[in-house]
Protein backbone atom coordinates (compact mmCIF):
# COMPACT_ATOMS: atom_id res chain seq x y z
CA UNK A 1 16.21 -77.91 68.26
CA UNK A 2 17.04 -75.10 70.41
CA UNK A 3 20.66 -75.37 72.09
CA UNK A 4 20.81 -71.95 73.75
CA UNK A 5 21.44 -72.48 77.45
CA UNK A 6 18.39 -70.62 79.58
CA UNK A 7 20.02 -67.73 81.77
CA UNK A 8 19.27 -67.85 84.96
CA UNK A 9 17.91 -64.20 86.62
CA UNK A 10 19.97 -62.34 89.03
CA UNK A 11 19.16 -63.00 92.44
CA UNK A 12 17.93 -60.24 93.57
CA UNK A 13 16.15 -60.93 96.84
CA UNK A 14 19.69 -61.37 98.03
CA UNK A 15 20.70 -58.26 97.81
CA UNK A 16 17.35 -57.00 99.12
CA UNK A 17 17.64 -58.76 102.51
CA UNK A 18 21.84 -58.44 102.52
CA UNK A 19 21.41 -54.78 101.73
CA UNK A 20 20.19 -53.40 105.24
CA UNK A 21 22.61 -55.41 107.44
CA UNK A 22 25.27 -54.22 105.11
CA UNK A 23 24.70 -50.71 104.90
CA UNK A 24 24.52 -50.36 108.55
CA UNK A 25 28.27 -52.79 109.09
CA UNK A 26 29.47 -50.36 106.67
CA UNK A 27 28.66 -47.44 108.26
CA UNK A 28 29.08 -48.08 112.26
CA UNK A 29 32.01 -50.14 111.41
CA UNK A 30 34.20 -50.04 108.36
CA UNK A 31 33.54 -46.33 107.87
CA UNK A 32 34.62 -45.45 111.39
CA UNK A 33 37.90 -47.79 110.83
CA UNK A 34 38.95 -46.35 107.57
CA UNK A 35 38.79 -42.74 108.65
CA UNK A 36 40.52 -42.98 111.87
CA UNK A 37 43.24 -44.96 109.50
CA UNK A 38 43.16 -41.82 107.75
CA UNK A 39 42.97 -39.13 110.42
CA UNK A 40 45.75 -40.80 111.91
CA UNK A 41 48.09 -39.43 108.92
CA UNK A 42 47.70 -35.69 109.81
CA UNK A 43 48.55 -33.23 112.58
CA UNK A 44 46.69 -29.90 113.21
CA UNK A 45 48.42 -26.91 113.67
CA UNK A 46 47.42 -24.10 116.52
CA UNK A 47 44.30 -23.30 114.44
CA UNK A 48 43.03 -26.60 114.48
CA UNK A 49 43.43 -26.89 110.43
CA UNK A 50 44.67 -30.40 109.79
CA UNK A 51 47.53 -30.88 107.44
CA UNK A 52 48.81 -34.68 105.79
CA UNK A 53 52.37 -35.75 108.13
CA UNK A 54 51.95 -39.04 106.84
CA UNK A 55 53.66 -41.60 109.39
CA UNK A 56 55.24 -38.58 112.05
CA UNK A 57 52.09 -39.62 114.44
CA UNK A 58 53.29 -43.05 114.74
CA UNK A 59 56.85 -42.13 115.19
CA UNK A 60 56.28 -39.34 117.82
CA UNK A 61 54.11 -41.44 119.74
CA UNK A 62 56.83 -44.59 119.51
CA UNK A 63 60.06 -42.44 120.00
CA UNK A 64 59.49 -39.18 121.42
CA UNK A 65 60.05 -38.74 125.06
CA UNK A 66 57.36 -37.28 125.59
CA UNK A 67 54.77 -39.52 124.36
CA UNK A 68 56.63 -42.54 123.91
CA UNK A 69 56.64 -42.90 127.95
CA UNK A 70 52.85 -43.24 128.88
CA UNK A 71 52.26 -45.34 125.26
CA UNK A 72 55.01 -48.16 126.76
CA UNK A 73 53.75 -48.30 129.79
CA UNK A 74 50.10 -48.32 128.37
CA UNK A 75 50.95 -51.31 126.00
CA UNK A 76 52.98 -53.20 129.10
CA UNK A 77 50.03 -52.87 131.54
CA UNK A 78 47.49 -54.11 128.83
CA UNK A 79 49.84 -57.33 127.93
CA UNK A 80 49.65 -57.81 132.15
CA UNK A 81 46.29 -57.36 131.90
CA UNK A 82 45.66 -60.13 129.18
CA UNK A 83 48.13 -62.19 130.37
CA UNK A 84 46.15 -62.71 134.10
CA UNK A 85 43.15 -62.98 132.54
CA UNK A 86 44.96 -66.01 130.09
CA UNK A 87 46.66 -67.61 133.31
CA UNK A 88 43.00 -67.42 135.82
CA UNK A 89 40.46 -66.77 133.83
CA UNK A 90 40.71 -69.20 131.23
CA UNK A 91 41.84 -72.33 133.07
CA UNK A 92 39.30 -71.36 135.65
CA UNK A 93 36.62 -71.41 133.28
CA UNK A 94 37.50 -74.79 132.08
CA UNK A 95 37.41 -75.87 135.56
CA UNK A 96 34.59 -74.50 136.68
CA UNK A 97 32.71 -76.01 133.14
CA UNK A 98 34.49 -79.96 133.73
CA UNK A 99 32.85 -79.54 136.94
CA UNK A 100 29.46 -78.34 135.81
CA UNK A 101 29.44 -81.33 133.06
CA UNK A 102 29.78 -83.94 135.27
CA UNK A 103 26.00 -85.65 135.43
CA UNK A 104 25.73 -86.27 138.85
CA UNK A 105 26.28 -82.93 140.17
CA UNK A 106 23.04 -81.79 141.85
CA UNK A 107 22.05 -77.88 140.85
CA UNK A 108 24.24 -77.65 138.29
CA UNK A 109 21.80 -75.41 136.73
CA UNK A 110 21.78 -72.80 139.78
CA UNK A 111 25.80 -72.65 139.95
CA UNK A 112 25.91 -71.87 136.27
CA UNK A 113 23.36 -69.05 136.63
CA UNK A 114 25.47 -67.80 139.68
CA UNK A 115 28.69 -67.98 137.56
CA UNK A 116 27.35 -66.24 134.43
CA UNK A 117 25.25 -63.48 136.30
CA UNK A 118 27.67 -60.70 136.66
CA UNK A 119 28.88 -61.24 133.32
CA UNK A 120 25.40 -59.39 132.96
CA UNK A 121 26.06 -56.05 135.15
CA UNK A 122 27.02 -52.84 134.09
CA UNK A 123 30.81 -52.82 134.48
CA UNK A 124 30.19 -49.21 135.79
CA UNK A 125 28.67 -51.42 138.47
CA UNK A 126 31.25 -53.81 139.46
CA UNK A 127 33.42 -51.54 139.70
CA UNK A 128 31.96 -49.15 142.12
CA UNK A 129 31.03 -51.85 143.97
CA UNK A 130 34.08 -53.83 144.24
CA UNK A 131 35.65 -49.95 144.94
CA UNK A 132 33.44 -50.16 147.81
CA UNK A 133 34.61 -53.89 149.54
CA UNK A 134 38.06 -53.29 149.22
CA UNK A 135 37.92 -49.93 150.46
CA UNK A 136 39.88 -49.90 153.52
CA UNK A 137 38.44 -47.39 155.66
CA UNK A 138 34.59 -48.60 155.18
CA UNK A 139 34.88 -51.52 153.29
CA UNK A 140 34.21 -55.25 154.86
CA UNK A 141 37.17 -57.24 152.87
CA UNK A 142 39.34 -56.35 156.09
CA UNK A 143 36.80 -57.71 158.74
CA UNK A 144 36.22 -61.17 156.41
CA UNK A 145 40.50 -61.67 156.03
CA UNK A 146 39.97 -61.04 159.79
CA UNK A 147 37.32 -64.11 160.17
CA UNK A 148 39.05 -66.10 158.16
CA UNK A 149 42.39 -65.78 159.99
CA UNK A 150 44.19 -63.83 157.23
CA UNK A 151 43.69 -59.88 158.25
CA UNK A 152 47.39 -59.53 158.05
CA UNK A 153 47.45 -60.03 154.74
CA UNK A 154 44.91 -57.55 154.21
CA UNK A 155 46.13 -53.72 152.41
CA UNK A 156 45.06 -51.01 150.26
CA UNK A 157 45.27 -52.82 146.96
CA UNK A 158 43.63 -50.33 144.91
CA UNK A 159 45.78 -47.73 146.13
CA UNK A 160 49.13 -48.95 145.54
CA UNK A 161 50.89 -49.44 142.36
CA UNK A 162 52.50 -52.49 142.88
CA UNK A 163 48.90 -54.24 143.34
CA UNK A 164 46.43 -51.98 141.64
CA UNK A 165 46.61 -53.78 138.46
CA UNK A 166 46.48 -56.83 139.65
CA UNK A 167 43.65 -56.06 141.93
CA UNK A 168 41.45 -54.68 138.47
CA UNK A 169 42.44 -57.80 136.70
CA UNK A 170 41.21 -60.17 139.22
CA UNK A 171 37.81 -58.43 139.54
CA UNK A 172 37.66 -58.39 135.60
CA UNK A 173 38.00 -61.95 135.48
CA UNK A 174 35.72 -62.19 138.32
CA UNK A 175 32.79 -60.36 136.53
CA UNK A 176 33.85 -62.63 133.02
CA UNK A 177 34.85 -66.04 134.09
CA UNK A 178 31.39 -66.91 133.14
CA UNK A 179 32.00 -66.39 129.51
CA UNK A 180 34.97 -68.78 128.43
CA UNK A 181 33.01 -71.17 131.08
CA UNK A 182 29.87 -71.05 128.93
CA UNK A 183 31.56 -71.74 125.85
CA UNK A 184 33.81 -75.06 127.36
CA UNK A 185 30.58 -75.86 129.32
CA UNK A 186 28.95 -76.43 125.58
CA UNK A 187 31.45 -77.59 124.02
CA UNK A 188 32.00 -80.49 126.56
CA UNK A 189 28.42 -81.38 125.73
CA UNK A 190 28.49 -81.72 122.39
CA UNK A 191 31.06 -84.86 122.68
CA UNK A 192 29.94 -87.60 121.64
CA UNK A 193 28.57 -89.81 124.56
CA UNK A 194 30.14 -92.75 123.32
CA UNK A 195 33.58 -91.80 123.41
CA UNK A 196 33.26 -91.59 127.56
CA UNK A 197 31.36 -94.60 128.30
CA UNK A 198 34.35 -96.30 126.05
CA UNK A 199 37.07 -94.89 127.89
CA UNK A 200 35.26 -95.61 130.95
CA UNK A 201 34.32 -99.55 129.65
CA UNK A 202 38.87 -99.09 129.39
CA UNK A 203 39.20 -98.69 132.80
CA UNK A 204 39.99 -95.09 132.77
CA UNK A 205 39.56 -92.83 135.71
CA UNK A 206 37.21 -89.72 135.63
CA UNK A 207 40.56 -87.43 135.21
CA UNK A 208 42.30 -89.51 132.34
CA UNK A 209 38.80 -89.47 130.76
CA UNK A 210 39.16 -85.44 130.77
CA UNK A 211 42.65 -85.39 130.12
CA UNK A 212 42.83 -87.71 127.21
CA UNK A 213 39.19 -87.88 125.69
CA UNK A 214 37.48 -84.28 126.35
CA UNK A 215 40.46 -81.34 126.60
CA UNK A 216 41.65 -82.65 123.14
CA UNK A 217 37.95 -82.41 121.48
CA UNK A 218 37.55 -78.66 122.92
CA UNK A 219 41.17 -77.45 121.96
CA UNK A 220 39.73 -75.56 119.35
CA UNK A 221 36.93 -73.78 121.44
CA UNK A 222 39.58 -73.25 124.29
CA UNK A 223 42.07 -71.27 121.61
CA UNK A 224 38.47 -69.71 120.59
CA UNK A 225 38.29 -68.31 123.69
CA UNK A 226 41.79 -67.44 124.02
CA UNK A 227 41.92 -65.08 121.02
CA UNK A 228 38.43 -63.23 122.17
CA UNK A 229 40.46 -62.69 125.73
CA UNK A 230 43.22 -61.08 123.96
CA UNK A 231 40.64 -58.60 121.46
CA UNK A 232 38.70 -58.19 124.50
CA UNK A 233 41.47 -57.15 126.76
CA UNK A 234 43.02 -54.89 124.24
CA UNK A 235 39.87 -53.19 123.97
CA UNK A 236 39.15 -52.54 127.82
CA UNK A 237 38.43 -49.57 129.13
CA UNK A 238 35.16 -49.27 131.18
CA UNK A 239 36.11 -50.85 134.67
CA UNK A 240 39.90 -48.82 134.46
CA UNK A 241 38.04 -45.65 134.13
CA UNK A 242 34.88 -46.64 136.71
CA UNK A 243 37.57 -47.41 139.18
CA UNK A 244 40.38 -45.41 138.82
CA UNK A 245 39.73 -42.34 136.18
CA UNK A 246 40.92 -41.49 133.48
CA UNK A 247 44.55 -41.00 134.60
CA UNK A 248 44.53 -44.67 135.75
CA UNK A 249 46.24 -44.09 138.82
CA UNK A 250 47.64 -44.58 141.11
CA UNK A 251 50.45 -42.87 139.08
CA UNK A 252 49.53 -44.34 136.19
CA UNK A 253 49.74 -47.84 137.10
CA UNK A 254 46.69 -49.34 135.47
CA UNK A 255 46.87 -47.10 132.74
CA UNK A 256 45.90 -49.21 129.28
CA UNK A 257 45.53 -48.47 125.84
CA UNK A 258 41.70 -47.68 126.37
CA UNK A 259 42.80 -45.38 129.11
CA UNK A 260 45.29 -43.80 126.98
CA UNK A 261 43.21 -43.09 123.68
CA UNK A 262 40.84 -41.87 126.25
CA UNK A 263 42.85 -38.99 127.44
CA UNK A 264 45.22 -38.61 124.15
CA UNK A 265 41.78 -38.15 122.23
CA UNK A 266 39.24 -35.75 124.46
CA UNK A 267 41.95 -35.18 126.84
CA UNK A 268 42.14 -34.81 130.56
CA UNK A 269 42.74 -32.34 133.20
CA UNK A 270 45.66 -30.43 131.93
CA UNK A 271 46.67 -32.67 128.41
CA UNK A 272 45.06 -30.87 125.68
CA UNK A 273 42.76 -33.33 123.47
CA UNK A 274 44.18 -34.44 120.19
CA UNK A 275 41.86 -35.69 117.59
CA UNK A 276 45.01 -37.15 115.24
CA UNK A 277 47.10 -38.42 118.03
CA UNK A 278 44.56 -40.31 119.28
CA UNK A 279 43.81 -41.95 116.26
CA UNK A 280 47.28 -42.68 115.78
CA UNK A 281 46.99 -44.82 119.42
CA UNK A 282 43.78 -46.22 117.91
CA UNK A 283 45.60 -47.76 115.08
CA UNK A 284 48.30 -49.26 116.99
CA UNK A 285 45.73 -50.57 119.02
CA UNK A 286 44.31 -52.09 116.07
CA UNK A 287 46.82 -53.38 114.90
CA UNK A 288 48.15 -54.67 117.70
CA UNK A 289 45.14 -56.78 117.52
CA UNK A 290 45.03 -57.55 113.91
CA UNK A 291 48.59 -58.67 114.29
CA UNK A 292 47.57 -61.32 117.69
CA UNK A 293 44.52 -62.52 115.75
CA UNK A 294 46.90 -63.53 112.40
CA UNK A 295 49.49 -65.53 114.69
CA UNK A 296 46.37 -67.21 116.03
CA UNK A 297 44.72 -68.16 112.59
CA UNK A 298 48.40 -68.98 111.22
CA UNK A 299 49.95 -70.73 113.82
CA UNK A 300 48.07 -71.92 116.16
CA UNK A 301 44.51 -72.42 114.68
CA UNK A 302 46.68 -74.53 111.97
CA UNK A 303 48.68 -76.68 114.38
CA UNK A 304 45.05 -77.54 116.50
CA UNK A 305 43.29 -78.68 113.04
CA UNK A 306 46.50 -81.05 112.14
CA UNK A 307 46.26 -82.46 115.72
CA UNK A 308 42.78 -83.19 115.33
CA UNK A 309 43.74 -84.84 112.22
């Protein structure tokens, strides 16, 4: 009796369809990482020949006065930036998708259209058109704070520094909102239909209902959404520049680290493009990220599952 155990052949139609996909992650994605990694370890001298510095890119652009200025305030804006879109954004999608859940709202379906369309637009879009509301020579945002009773509290928000920011991060979350409320909106309606009518057979009100039945299933799409806020934010750029340039005026006040690779890289005006600079603020910029996405999966992705548990 034969006792040889039959091999099995190697799957190859695995790596036939895997193959394609692959090759092109690798090469739009993983190549592009690894060699700004690497470009970001040399300097270039008046020639343009580069030559290995190893970490002096990182150091100049964290300590010298020169460079260490704009990167600062770069990295300070873009936490403001993430943190208004964490503080309206967010909680305002989750109200806007509690709302939309509730089965007897009538048109449901049309005010979650409305929400999600300009999620769709060209941010090149958004911003020249929001450029042109709050403008406050043409624009009609005075006359409707004048309708409304509030003209006094109308101003140039765009063109002051105190407000700019702020004014950019409101219409961001304005043109998103309908993303985190997309993802709570589904979430919500994938819990189990049973668990309501029980709390409601309990006696418990609509809001006690939400607050101890349904926010504690979607914790872990709600920290789902938080984390793609923070890579998203970190990696904004289009609506700084559509509005306000490259130099992110005014005087640099809405000046990110999109903004900043932007004119450390290809350069602007008067600063001279640099090719290994900027992919030294590319890396911090990565791992800025890389390090926000690890305290997420260590920390708090952990401390939802055990509470689920």
């Amino acid at each position: 009796m034969n006792t040889t155990p039959s091999t099995r052949p190697f799957p190859w139609h695995i790596v036939v369809f895997l193959a394609p996909g692959l090759l092109i992650y690798l090469m739009i994605s993983v190549y592009p990482l690894l060699d700004t990694l690497f470009l970001a370890l040399f300097s270039e001298d008046a020639s343009g020949k580069e030559f290995f510095v190893g970490l002096q890119n990182f150091k100049t652009l964290l300590f010298d006065a020169v460079w260490s200025e704009p990167f600062w305030n770069a990295l300070g804006n873009n936490f403001q930036f993430f943190i208004i879109h964490m503080l309206v954004q967010n909680p305002v999608g989750l109200a806007l998708a509690a709302l939309l859940s509730l089965p007897k709202l009538r048109f449901s379906n049309t005010y979650r259209t409305l929400i999600f369309m300009p999620t769709m637009l060209s941010v090149v879009i958004i911003g020249f058109v929001w450029q042109l509301l709050l403008n406050p020579v043409w624009g009609i945002s005075e006359d409707f704070l004048y309708s409304l009773g509030l003209g006094q509290y109308f101003d140039a928000w765009l063109g002051k520094e105190g407000s700019a920011l702020i004014t950019l991060s409101l219409i961001s979350v304005w043109q998103f909102v309908g993303i985190p409320m997309m993802l709570i909106y589904a979430a919500l309606l994938n819990i189990p239909d049973e668990l309501v009518d029980a709390s409601v057979v309990d006696g418990c009100s609509p809001w006690k209902t939400f607050w101890h039945i349904k926010l504690p299933l979607i914790l872990p799409t709600i920290s789902m959404v938080s984390i793609l806020t923070f890579v998203a934010n970190f990696n904004a750029f289009e609506l700084i520049y559509a509005v306000k340039g490259a130099l992110a005026g005014p005087n640099f006040s809405t000046d990110i680290m999109g903004t900043l690779f932007y004119r450390t890289f290809f350069g602007f005006q008067l600063q001279p493009g640099s090719p290994t600079m900027g992919a030294a603020v590319a890396t911090l910029m990565f791992l800025i990220i890389l390090v926000g996405v690890m305290i997420y999966l260590f920390f708090i992705q952990r401390r939802i599952q055990r509470f689920q548990m």
